[in-house]
C-alpha atoms as a PDB file:
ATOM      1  CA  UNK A   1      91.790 363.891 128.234  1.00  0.00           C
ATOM      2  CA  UNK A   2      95.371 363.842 127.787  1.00  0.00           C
ATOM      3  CA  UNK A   3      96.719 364.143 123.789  1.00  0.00           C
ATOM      4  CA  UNK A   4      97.866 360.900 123.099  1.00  0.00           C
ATOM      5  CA  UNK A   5     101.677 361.790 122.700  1.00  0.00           C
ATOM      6  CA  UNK A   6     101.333 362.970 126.605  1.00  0.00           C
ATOM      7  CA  UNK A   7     101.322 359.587 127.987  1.00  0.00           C
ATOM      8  CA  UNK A   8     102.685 355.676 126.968  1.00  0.00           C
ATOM      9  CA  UNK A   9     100.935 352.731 127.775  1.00  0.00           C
ATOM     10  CA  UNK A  10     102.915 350.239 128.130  1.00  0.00           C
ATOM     11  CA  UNK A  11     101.452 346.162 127.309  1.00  0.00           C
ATOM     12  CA  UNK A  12     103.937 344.642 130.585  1.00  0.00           C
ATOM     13  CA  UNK A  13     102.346 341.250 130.357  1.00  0.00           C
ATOM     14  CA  UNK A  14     102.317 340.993 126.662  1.00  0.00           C
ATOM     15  CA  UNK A  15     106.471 341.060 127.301  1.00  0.00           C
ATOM     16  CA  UNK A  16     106.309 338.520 130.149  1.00  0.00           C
ATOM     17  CA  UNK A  17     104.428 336.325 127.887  1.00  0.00           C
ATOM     18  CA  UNK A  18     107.059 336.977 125.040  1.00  0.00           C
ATOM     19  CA  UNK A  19     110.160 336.633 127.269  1.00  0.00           C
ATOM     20  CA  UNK A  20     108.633 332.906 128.958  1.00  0.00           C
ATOM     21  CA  UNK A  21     107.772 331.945 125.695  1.00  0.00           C
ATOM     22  CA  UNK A  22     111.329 332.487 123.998  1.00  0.00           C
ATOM     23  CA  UNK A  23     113.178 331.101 127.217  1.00  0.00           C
ATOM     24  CA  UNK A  24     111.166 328.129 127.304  1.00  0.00           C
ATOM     25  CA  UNK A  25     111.118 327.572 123.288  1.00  0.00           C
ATOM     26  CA  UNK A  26     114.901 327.045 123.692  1.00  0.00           C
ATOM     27  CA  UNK A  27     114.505 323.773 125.723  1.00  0.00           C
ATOM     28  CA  UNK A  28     112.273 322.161 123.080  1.00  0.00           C
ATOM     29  CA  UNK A  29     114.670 320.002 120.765  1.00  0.00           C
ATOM     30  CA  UNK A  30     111.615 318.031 119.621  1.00  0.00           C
ATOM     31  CA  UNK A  31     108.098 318.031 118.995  1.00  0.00           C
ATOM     32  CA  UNK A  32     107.871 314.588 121.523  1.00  0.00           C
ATOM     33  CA  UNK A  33     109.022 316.604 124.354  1.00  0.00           C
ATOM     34  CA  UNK A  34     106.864 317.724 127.680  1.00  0.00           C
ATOM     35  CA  UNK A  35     107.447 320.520 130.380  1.00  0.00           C
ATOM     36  CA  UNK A  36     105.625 321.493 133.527  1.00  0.00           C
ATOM     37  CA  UNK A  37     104.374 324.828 134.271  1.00  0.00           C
ATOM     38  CA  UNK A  38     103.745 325.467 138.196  1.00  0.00           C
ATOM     39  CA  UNK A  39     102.521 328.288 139.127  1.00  0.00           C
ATOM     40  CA  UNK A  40     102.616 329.887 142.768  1.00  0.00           C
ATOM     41  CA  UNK A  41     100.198 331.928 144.106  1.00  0.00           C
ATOM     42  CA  UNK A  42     101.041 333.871 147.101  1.00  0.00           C
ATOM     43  CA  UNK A  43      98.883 334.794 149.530  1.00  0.00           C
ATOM     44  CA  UNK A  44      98.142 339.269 149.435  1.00  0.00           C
ATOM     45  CA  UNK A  45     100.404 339.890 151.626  1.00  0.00           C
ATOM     46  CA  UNK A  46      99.679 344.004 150.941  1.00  0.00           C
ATOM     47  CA  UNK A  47      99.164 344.580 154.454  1.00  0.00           C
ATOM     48  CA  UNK A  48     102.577 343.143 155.956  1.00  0.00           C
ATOM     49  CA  UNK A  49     103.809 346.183 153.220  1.00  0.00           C
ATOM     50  CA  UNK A  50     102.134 348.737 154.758  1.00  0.00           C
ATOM     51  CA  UNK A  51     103.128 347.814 158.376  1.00  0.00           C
ATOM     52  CA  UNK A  52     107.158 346.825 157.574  1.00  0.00           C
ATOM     53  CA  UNK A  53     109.575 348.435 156.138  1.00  0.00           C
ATOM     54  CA  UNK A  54     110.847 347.999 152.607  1.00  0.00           C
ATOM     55  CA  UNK A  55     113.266 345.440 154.015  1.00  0.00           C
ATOM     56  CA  UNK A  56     111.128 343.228 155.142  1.00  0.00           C
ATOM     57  CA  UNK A  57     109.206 343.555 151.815  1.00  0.00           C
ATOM     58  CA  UNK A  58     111.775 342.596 150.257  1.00  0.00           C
ATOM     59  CA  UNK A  59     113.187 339.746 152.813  1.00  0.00           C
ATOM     60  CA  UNK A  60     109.675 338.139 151.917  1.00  0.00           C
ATOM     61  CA  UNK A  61     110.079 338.118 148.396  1.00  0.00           C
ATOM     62  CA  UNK A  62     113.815 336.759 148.802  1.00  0.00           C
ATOM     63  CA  UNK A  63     112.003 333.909 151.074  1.00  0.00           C
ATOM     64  CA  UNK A  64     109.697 332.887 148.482  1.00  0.00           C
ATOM     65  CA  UNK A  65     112.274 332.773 145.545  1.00  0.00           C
ATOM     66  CA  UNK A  66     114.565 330.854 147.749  1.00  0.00           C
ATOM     67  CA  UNK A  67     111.990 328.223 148.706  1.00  0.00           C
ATOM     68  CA  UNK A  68     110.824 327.840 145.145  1.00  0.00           C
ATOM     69  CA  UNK A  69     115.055 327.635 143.920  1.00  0.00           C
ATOM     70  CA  UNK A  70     115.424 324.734 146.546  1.00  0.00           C
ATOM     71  CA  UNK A  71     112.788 322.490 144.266  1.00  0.00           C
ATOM     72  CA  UNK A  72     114.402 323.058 141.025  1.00  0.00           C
ATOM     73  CA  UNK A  73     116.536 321.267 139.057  1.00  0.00           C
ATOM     74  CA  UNK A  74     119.437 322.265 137.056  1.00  0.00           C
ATOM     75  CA  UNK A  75     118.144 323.738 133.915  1.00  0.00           C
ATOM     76  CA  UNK A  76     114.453 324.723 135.292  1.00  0.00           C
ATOM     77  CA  UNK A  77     113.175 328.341 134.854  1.00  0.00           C
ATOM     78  CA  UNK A  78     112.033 330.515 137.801  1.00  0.00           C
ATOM     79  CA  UNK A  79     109.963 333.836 136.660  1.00  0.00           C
ATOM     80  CA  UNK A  80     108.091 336.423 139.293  1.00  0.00           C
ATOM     81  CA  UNK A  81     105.114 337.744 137.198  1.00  0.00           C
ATOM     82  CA  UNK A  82     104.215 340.306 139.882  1.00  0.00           C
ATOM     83  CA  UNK A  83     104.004 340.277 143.795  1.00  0.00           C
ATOM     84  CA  UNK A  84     101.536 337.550 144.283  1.00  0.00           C
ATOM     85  CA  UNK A  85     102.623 334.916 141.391  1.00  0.00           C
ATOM     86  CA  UNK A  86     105.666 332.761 140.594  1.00  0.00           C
ATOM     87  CA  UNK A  87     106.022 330.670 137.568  1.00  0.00           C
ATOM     88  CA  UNK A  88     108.400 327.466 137.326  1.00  0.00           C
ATOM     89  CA  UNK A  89     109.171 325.769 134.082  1.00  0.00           C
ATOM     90  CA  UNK A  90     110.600 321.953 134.449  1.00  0.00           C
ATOM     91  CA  UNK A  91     111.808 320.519 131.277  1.00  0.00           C
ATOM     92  CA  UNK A  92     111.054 316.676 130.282  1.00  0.00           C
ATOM     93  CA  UNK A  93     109.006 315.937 132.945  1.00  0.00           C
ATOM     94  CA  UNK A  94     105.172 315.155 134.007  1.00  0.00           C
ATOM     95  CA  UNK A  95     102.724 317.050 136.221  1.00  0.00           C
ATOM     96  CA  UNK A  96     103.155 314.297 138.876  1.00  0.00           C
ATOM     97  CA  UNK A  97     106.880 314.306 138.986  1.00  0.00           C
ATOM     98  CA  UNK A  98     106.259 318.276 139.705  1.00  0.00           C
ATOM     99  CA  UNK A  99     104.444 317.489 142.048  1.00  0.00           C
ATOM    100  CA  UNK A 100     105.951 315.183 144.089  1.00  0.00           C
ATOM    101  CA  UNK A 101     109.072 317.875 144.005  1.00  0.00           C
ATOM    102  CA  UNK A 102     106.952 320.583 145.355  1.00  0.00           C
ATOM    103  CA  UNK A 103     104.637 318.480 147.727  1.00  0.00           C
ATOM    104  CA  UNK A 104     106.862 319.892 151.073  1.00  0.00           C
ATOM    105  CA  UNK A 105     107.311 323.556 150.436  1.00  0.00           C
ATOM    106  CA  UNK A 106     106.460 326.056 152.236  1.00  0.00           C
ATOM    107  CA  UNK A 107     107.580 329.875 153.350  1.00  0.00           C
ATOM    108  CA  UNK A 108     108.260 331.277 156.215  1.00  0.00           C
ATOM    109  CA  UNK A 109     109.695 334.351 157.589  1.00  0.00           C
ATOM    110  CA  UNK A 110     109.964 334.671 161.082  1.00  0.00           C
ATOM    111  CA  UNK A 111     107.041 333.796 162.555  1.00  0.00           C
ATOM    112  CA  UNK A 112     105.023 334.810 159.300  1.00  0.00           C
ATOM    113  CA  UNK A 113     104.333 331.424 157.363  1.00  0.00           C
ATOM    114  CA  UNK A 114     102.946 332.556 153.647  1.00  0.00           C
ATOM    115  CA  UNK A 115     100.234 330.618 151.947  1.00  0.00           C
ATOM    116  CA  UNK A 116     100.050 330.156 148.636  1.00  0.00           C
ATOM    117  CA  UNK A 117      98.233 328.230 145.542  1.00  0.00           C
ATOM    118  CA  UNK A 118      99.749 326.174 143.730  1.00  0.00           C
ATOM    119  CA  UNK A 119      98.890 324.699 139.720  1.00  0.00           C
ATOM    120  CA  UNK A 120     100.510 322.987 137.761  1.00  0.00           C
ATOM    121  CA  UNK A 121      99.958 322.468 133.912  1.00  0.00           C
ATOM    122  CA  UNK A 122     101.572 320.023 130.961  1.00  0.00           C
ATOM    123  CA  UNK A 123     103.521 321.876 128.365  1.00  0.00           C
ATOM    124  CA  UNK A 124     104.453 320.585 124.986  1.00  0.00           C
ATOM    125  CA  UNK A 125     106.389 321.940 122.002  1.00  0.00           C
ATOM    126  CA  UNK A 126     103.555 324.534 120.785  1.00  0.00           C
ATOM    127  CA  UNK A 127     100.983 325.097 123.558  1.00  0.00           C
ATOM    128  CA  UNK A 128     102.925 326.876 125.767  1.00  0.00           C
ATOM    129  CA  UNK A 129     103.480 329.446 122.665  1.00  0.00           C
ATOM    130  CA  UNK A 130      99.750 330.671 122.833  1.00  0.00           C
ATOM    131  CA  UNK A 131      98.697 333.398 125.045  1.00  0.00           C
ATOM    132  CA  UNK A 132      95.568 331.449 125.962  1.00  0.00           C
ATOM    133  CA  UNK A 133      97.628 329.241 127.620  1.00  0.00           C
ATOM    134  CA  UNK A 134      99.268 331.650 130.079  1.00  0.00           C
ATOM    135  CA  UNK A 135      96.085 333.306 130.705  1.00  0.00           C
ATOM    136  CA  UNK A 136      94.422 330.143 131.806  1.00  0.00           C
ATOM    137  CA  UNK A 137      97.011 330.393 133.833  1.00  0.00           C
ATOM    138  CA  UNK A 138      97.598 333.524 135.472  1.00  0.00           C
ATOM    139  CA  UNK A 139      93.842 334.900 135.319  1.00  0.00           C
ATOM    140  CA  UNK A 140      92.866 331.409 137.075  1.00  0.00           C
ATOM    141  CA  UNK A 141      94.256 332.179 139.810  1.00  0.00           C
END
């Protein structure tokens, strides 16, 4: 085994969680407010990688982002956990208004049309602080 000053492990999705957290805290004004959480999740697309180049790779990626940007609203948070999940935050509204804002999107690239899942869940002033929360989240899908 390697000594333990040979190597660094470093906790990536304890900083995601920290980083969402702190940009979402600063919509809250109010302990009455609500936000929406979505969360996308992509289809593995690991084996267009191997195939295409890095370009393409990327072109995907730039697909998704710009279908999810198209269904925001001014003010809304867009976060890319990894390469199969996206995360949306939408202040002062309800799951159902989410929905109805995401119930016609869809990517495509080319002739490749990505599927995807798609949850959503209610945020208030504290929840979305806990890390049981976001793992609900990203470990259900």
């Amino acid at each position: 085994l390697p000594q333990k000053k040979d190597y660094q492990i470093i906790d990536t999705y304890s900083g995601f969680i920290e980083k969402v957290t702190r940009d979402i805290d600063h919509h809250f004004t109010s302990k009455e407010e609500i936000g929406v959480v979505s969360h996308f999740f992509i289809q593995d697309l690991r084996n267009y990688y191997k195939n295409m180049s890095q370009q393409y790779t990327e072109e995907i990626h730039t697909q998704i982002k710009t279908g999810i940007l198209r269904h925001l609203k001014k003010g809304d948070l867009l976060f890319r956990v990894n390469q199969r999940s996206y995360i949306t935050y939408s202040h002062n509204c309800n799951v159902d208004k989410v929905k109805s804002r995401f119930s016609d999107i869809f990517f495509q690239l080319n002739t490749l049309i990505i599927r995807y899942q798609l949850s959503f869940h209610q945020s208030d002033s504290t929840n979305f602080k806990k890390r049981e929360f976001w793992d609900k989240i990203i470990a259900g899908s």
